[in-house]
C-alpha atoms as a PDB file:
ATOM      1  CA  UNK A   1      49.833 -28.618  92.472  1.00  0.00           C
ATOM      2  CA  UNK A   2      51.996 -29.574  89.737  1.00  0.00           C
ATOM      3  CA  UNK A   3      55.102 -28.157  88.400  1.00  0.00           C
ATOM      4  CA  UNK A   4      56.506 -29.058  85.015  1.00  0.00           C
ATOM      5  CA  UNK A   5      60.188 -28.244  84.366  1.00  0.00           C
ATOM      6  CA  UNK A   6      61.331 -28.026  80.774  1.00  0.00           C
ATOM      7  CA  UNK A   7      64.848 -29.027  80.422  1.00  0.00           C
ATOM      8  CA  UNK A   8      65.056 -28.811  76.971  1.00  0.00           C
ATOM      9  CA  UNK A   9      66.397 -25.320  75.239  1.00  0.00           C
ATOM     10  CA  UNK A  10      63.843 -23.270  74.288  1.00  0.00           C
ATOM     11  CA  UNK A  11      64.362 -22.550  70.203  1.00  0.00           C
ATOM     12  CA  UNK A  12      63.474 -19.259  68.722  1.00  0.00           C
ATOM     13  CA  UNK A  13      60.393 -18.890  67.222  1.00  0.00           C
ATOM     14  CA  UNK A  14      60.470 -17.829  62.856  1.00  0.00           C
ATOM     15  CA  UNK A  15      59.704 -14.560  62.114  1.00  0.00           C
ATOM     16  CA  UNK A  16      56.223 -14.791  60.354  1.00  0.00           C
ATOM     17  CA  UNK A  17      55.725 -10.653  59.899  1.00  0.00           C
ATOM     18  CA  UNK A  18      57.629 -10.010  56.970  1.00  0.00           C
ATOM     19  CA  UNK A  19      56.529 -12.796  54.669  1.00  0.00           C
ATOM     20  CA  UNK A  20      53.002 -11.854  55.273  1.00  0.00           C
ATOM     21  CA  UNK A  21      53.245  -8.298  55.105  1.00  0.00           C
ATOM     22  CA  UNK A  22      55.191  -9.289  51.495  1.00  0.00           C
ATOM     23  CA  UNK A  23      52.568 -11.543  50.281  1.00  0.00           C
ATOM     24  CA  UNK A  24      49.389  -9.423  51.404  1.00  0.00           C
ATOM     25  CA  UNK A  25      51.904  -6.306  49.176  1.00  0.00           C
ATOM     26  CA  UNK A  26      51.658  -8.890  46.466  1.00  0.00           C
ATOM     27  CA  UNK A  27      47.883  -9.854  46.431  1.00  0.00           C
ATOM     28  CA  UNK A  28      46.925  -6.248  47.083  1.00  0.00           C
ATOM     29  CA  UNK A  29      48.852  -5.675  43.936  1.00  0.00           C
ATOM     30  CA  UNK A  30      48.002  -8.184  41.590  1.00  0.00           C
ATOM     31  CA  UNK A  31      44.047  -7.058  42.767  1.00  0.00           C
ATOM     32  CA  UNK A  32      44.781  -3.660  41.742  1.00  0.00           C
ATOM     33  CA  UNK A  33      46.333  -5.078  38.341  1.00  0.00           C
ATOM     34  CA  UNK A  34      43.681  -7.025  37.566  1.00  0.00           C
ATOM     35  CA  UNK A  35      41.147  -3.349  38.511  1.00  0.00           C
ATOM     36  CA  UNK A  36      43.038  -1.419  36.396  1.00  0.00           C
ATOM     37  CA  UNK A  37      42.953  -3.919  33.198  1.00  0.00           C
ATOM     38  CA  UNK A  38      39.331  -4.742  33.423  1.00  0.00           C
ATOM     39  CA  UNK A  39      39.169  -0.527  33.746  1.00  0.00           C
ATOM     40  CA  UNK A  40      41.195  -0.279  30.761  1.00  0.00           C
ATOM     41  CA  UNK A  41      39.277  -2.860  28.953  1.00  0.00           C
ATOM     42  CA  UNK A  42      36.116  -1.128  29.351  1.00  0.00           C
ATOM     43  CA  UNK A  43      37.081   1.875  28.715  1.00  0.00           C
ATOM     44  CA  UNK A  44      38.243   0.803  25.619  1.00  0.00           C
ATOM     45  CA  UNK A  45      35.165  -0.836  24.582  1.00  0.00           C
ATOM     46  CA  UNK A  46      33.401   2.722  25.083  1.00  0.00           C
ATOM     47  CA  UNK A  47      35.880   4.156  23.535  1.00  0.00           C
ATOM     48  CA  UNK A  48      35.588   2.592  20.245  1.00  0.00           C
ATOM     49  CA  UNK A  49      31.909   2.652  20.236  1.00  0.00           C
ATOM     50  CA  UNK A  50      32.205   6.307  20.580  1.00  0.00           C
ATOM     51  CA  UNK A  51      34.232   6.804  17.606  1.00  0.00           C
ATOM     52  CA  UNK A  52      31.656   4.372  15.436  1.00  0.00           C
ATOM     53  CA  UNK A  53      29.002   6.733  16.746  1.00  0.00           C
ATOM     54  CA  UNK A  54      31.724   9.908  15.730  1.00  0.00           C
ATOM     55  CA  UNK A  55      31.903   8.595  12.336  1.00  0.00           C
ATOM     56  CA  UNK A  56      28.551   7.872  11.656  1.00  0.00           C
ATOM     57  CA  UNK A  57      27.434  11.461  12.896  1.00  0.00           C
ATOM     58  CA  UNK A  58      30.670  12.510  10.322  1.00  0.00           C
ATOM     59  CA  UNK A  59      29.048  10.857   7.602  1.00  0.00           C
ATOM     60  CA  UNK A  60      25.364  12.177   8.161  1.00  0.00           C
ATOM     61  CA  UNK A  61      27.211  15.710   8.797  1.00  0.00           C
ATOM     62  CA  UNK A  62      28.916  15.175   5.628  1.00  0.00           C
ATOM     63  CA  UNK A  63      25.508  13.973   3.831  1.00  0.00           C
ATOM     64  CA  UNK A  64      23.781  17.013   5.197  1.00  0.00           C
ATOM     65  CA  UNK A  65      26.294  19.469   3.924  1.00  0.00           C
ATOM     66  CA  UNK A  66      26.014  18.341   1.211  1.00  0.00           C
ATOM     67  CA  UNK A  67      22.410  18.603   0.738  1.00  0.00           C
ATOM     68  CA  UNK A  68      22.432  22.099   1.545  1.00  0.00           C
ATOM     69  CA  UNK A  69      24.925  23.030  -1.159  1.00  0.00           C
ATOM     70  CA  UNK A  70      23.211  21.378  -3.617  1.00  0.00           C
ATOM     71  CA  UNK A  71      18.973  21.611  -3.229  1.00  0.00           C
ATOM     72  CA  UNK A  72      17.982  19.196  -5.843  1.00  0.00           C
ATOM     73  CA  UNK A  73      19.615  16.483  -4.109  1.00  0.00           C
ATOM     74  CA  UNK A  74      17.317  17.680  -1.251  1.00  0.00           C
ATOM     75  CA  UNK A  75      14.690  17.529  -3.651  1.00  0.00           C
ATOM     76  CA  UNK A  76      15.856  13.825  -5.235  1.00  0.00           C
ATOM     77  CA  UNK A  77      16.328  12.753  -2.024  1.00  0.00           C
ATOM     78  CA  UNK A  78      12.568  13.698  -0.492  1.00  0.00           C
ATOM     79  CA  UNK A  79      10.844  12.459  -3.656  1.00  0.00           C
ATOM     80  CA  UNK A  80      12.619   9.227  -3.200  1.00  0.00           C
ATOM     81  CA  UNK A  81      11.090   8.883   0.498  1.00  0.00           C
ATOM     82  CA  UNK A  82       7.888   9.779  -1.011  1.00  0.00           C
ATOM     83  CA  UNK A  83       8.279   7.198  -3.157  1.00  0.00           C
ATOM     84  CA  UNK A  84       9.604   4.696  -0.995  1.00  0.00           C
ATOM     85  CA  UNK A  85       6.399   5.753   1.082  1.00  0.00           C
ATOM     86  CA  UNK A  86       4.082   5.094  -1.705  1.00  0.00           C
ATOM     87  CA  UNK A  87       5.224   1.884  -2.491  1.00  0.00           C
ATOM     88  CA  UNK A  88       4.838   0.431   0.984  1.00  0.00           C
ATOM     89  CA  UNK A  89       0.928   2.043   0.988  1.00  0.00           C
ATOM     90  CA  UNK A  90      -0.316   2.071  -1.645  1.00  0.00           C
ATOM     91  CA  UNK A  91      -3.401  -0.571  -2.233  1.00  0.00           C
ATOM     92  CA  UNK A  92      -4.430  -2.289  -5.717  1.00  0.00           C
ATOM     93  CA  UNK A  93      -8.307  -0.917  -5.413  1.00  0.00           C
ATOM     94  CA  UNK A  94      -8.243  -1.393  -9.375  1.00  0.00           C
ATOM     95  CA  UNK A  95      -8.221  -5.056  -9.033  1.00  0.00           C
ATOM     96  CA  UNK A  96     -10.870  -5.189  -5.895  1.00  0.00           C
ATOM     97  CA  UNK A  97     -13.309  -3.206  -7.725  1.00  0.00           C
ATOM     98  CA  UNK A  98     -12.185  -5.546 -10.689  1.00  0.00           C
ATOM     99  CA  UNK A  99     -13.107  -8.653  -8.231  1.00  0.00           C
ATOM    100  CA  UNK A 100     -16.000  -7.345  -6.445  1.00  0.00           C
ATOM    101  CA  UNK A 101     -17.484  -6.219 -10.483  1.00  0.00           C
ATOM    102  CA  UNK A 102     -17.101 -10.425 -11.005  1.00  0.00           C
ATOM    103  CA  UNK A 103     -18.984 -11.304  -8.345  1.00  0.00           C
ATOM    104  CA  UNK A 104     -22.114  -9.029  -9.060  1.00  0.00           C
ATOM    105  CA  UNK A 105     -24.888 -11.149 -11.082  1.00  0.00           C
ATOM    106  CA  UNK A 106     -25.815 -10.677 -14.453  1.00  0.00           C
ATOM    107  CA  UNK A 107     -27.749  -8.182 -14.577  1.00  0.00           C
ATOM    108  CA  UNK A 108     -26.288  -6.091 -11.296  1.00  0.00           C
ATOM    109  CA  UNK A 109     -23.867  -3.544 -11.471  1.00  0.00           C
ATOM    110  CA  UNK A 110     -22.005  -0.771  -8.919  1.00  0.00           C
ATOM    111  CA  UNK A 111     -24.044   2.485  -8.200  1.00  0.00           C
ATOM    112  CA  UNK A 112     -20.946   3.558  -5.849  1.00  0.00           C
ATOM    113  CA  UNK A 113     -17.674   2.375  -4.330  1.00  0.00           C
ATOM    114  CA  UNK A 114     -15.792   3.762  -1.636  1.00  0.00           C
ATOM    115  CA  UNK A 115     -12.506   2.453  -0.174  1.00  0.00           C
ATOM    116  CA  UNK A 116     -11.257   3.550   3.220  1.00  0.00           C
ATOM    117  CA  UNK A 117      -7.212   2.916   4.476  1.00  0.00           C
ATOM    118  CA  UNK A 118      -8.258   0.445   7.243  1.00  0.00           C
ATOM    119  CA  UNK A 119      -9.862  -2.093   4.732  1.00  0.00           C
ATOM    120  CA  UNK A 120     -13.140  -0.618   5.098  1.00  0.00           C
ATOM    121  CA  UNK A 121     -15.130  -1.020   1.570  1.00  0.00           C
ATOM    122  CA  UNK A 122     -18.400   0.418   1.179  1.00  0.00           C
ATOM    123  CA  UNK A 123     -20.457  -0.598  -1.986  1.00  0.00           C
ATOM    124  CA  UNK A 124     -23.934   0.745  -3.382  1.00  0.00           C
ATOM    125  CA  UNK A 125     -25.012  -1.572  -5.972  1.00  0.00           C
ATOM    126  CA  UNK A 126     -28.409  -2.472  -8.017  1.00  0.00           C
ATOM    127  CA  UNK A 127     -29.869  -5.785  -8.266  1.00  0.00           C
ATOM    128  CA  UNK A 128     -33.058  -7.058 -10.023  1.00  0.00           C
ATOM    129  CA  UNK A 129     -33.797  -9.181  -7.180  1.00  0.00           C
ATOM    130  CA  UNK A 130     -33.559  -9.950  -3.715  1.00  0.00           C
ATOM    131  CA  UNK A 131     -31.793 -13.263  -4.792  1.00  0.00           C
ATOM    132  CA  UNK A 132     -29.791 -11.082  -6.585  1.00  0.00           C
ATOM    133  CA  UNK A 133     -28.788  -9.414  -3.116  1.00  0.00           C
ATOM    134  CA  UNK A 134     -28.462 -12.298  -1.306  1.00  0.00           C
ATOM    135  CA  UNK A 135     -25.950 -14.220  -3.862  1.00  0.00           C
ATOM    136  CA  UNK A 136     -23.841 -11.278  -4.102  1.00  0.00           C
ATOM    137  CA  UNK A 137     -23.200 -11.459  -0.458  1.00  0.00           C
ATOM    138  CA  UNK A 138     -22.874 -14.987  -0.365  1.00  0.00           C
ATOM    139  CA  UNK A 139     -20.077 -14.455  -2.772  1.00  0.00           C
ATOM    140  CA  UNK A 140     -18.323 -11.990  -1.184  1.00  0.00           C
ATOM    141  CA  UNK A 141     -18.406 -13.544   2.001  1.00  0.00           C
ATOM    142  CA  UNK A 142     -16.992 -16.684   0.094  1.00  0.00           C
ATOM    143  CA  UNK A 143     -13.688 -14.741  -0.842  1.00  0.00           C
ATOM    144  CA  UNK A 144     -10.959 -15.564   1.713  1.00  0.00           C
ATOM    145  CA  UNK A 145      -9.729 -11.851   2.099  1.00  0.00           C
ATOM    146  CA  UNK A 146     -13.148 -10.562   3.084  1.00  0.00           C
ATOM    147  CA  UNK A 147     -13.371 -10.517   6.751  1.00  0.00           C
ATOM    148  CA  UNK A 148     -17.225  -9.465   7.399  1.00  0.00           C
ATOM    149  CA  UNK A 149     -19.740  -7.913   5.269  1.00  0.00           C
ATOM    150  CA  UNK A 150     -22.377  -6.545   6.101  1.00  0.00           C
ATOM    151  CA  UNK A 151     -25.752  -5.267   3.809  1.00  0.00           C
ATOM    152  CA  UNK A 152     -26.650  -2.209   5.355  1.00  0.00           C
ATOM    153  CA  UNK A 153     -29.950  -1.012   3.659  1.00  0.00           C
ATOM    154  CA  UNK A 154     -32.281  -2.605   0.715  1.00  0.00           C
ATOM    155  CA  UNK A 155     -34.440  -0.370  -0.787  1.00  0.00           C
ATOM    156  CA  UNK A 156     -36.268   0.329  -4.000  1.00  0.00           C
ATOM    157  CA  UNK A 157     -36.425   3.434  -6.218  1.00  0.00           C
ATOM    158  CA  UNK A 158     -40.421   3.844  -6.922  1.00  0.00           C
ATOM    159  CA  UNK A 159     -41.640   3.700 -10.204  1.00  0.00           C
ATOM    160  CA  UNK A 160     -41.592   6.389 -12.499  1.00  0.00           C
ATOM    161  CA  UNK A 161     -45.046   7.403 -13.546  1.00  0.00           C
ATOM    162  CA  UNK A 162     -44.684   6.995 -17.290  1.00  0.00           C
ATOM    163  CA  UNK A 163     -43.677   3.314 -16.789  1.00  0.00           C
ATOM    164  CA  UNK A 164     -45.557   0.098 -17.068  1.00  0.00           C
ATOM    165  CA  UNK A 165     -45.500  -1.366 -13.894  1.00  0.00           C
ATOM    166  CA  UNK A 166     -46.073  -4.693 -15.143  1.00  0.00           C
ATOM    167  CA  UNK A 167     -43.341  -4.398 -17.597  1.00  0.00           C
ATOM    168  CA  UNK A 168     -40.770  -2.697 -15.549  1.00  0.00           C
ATOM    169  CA  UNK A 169     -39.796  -4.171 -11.894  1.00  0.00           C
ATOM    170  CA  UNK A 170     -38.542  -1.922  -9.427  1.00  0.00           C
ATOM    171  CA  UNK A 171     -34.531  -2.022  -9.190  1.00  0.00           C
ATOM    172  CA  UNK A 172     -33.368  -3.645  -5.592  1.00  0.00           C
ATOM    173  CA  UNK A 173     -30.737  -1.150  -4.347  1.00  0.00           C
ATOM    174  CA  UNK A 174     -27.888  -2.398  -1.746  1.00  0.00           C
ATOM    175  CA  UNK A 175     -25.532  -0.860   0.585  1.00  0.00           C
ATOM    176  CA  UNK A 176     -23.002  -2.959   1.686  1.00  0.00           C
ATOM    177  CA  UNK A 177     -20.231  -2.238   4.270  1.00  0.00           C
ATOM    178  CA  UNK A 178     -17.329  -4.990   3.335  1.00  0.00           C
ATOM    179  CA  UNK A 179     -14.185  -5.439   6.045  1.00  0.00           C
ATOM    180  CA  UNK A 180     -11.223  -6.840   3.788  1.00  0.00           C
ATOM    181  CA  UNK A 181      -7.770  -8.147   4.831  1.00  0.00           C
ATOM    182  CA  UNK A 182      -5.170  -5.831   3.006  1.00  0.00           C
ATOM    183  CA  UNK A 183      -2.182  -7.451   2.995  1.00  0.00           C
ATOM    184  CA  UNK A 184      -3.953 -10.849   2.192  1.00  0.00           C
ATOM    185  CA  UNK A 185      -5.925  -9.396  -0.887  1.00  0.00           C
ATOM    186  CA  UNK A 186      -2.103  -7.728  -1.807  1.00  0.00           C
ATOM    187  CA  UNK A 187      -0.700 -11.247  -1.308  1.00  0.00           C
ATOM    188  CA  UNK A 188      -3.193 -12.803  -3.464  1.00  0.00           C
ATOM    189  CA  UNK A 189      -2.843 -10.500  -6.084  1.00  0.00           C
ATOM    190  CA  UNK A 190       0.772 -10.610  -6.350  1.00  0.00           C
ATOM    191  CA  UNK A 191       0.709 -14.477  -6.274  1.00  0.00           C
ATOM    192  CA  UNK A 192      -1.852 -13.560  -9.611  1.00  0.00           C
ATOM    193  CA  UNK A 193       0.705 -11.200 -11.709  1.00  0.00           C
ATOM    194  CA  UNK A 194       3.147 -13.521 -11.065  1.00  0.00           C
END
């Protein structure tokens, strides 16, 4: 067994407590600075996006009042969002029918013409002939806003009993069912008037 003696005086050991209890005081309260500013910082973020919202509600309060004190702006103001409305549905049928009329042959012309909202055309026309029938499709499948067309029926009237059958031929009546691009044919007819 060994024994060590230690001749030398024993020094005194620093007092570590205090600093560290002084610096953990001063990160614990630079943390809670830096809580408390990104707190504020939010806070004032939401803050001013509630007053935006505040003043746009004030405005639309303000509008509204003053709507009900006066009714023909209420009136002014829903005719112009009928208007507005309008504008952004209505479709230029005058210059399909015009288009579709240009296609027909000589000598074939429109019985009947409806036009539905989803681009849906449906066309009765007559025709001399069965050529007659087949070039006016060709043609209208030829036009780049069609999408599809479709002849539904051919028929024939029969001939009226004072009539010379060898004289008079039989009129070729057509039903079509035409699926047209609107806001193509509305593209191509503004690019027209302009």
């Amino acid at each position: 067994m060994r024994i060590d003696i230690n001749l030398l005086e024993e020094k005194d050991q620093p007092n570590r407590l205090p600093v560290l209890i002084v610096g953990a005081g001063l990160f614990v309260m630079v943390l809670v600075g830096v809580v408390f500013y990104w707190q504020h910082l939010s806070l004032t973020q939401e803050r001013e996006e509630l007053d935006k919202q505040y003043r746009i509600l004030q405005s639309d309060l303000e509008s509204y009042q003053r709507v009900q004190l006066d009714p023909e702006i209420e009136q002014r103001q829903t005719l112009s969002e009928a208007a507005q409305n309008i504008k952004t549905t209505i479709f230029p049928t005058i210059e399909l029918v015009e288009r579709m009329v240009a296609l027909l042959p000589e000598r074939g012309y429109f019985e009947a013409y409806d036009y539905y909202e989803l681009g849906l055309v449906e066309v009765e026309a007559r025709f001399d002939s069965l050529q007659g029938v087949a070039a006016y499709t060709s043609a209208l499948t030829a036009e780049s806003f069609v999408r599809n067309v479709t002849v539904d029926e051919v028929y024939t009237l029969p001939v009226e009993a004072g009539l010379d059958r060898v004289e008079y031929r039989p009129r070729y009546i057509a039903n079509f069912t035409i699926q047209i691009e609107p806001n193509r044919f509305r593209q191509e007819v503004s690019v027209d008037e302009s």
